[in-house]
Protein backbone atom coordinates (compact mmCIF):
# COMPACT_ATOMS: atom_id res chain seq x y z
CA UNK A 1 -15.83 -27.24 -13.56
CA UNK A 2 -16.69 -23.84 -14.18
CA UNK A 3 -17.55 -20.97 -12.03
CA UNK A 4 -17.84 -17.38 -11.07
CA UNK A 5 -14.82 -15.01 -10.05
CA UNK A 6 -15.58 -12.67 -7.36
CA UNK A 7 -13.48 -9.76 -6.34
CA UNK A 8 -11.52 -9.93 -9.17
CA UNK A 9 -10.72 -7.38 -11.70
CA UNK A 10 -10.84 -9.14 -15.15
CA UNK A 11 -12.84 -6.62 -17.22
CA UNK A 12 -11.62 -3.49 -15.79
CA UNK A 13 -8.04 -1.73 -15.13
CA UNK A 14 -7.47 -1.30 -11.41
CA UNK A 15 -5.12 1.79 -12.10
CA UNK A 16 -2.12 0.77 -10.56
CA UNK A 17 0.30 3.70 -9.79
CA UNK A 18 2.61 1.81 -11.88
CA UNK A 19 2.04 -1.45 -14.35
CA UNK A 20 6.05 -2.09 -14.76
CA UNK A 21 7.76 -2.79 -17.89
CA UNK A 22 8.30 -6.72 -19.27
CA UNK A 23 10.47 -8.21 -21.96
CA UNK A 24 8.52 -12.08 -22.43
CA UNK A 25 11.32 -13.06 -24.53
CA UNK A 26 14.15 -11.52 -22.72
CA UNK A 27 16.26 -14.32 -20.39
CA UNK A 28 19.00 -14.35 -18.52
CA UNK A 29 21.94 -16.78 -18.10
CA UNK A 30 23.05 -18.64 -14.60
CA UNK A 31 24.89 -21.53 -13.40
CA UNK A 32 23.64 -23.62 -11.27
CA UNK A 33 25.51 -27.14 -10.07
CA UNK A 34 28.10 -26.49 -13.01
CA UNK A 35 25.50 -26.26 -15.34
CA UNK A 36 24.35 -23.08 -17.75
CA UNK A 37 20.99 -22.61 -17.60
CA UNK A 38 18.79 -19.64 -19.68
CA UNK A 39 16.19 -18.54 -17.17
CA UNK A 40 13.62 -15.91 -17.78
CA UNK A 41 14.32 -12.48 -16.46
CA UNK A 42 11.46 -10.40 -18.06
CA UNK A 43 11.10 -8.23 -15.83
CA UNK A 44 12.46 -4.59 -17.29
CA UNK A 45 10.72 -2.25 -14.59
CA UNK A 46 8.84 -3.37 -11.51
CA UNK A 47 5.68 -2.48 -10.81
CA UNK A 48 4.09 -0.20 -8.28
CA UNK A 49 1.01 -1.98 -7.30
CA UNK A 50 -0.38 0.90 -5.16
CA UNK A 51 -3.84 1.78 -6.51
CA UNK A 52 -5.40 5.21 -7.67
CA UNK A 53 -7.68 7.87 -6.47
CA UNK A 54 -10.87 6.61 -8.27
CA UNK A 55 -10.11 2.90 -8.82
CA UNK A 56 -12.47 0.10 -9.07
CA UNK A 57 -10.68 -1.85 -6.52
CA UNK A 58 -11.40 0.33 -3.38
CA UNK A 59 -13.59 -0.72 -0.89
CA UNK A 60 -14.68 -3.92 -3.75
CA UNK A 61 -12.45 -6.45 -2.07
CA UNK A 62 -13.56 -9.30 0.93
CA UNK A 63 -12.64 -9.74 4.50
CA UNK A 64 -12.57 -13.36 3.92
CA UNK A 65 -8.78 -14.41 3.67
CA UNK A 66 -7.86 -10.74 3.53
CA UNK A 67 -4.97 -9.72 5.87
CA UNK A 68 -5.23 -7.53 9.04
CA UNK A 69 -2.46 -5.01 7.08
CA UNK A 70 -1.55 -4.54 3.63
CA UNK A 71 2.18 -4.84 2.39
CA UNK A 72 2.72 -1.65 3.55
CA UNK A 73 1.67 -1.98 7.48
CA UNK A 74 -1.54 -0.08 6.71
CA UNK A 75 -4.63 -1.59 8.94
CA UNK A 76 -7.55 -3.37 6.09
CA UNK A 77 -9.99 -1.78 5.72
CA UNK A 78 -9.09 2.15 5.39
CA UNK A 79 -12.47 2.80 3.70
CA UNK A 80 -15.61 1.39 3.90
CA UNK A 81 -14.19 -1.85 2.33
CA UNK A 82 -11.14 -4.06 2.34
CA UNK A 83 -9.36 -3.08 -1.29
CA UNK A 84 -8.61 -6.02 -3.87
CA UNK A 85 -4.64 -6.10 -4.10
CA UNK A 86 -2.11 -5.92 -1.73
CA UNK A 87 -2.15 -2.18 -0.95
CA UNK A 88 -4.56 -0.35 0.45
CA UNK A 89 -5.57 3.04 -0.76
CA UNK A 90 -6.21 5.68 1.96
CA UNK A 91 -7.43 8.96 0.60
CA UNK A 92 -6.93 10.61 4.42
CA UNK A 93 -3.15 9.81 4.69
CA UNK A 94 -0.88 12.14 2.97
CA UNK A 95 2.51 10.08 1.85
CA UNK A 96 3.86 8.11 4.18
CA UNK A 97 3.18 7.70 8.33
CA UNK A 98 5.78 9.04 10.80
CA UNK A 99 5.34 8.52 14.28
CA UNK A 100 5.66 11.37 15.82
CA UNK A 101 4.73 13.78 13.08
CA UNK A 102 1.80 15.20 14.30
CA UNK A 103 1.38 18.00 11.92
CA UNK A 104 2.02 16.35 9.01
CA UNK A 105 5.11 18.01 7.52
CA UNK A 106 7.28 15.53 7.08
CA UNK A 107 9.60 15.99 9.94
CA UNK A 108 9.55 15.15 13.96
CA UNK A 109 10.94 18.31 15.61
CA UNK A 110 9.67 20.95 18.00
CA UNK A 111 6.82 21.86 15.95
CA UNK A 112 4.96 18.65 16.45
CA UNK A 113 4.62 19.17 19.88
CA UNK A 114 3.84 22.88 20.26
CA UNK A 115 0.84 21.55 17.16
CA UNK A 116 -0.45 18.98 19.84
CA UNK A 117 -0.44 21.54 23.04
CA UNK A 118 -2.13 24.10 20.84
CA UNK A 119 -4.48 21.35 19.89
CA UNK A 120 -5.09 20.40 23.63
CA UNK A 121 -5.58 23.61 25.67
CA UNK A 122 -6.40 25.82 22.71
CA UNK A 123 -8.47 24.02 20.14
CA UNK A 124 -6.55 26.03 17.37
CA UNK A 125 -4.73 23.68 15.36
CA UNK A 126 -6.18 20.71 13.36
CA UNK A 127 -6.22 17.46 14.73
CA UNK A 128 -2.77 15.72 15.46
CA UNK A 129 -2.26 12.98 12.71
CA UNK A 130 -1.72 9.95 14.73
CA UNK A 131 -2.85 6.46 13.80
CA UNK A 132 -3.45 3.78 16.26
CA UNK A 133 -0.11 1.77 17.92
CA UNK A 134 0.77 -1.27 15.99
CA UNK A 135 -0.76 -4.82 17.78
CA UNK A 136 2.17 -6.62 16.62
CA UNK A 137 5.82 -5.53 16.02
CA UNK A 138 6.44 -6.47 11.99
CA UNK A 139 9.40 -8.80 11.46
């Protein structure tokens, strides 16, 4: 009955952003039908499961069963590899995706689209940070 694991990280720490905090022996109290019941609510902190710059999980997953997006909306694979977890790490994107926000600041205004002109007729700025249009609308 035995076998091997692959694309598992047993024997090496995937450096989560965040592990979370956990009480085992802390549980919490609800009634259900008229009844009292002691349930366990160990969970102090959650955890951030987003990985690392320079974890062992990038790029070491599978395609095979692997979704088209992480949890976060973020097309698999981002590297050379489909990550093991449910986050992909991608070193290119700084924080978080706005459509719209071609220069990367952080807000959609004016700037974004004197930063794409420039880009077009004048070859001056850096690349417009787009990423490609979803294939599905998320629910």
């Amino acid at each position: 009955m035995g076998g091997v694991a692959t694309n598992c990280l047993v024997d090496r720490d995937p450096l989560f952003q965040d592990i979370g905090s956990y009480d085992f022996d802390r549980k919490g109290s609800l009634e259900i039908g008229g009844s009292l019941l002691d349930l366990p609510d160990f969970v102090l902190r959650e955890p951030d499961l987003h990985l690392r710059a320079g974890s062992t999980a990038i790029d070491d997953g599978t395609e095979d069963g692997a979704p088209e997006e992480d949890l976060d909306g973020l097309y698999r694979p981002c590297g050379a590899g489909i990550d093991i977890g449910p986050y992909e790490f991608c070193s290119s994107i700084r924080g978080r995706f706005r459509r719209g926000d071609a220069n990367g600041d952080g807000a959609v205004d004016l700037s974004d689209a004197i930063h794409i002109l420039f880009h077009l007729f004048l070859r001056s700025a850096g690349r417009p940070r787009l990423l490609p249009e979803r294939r599905r609308e998320r629910r």
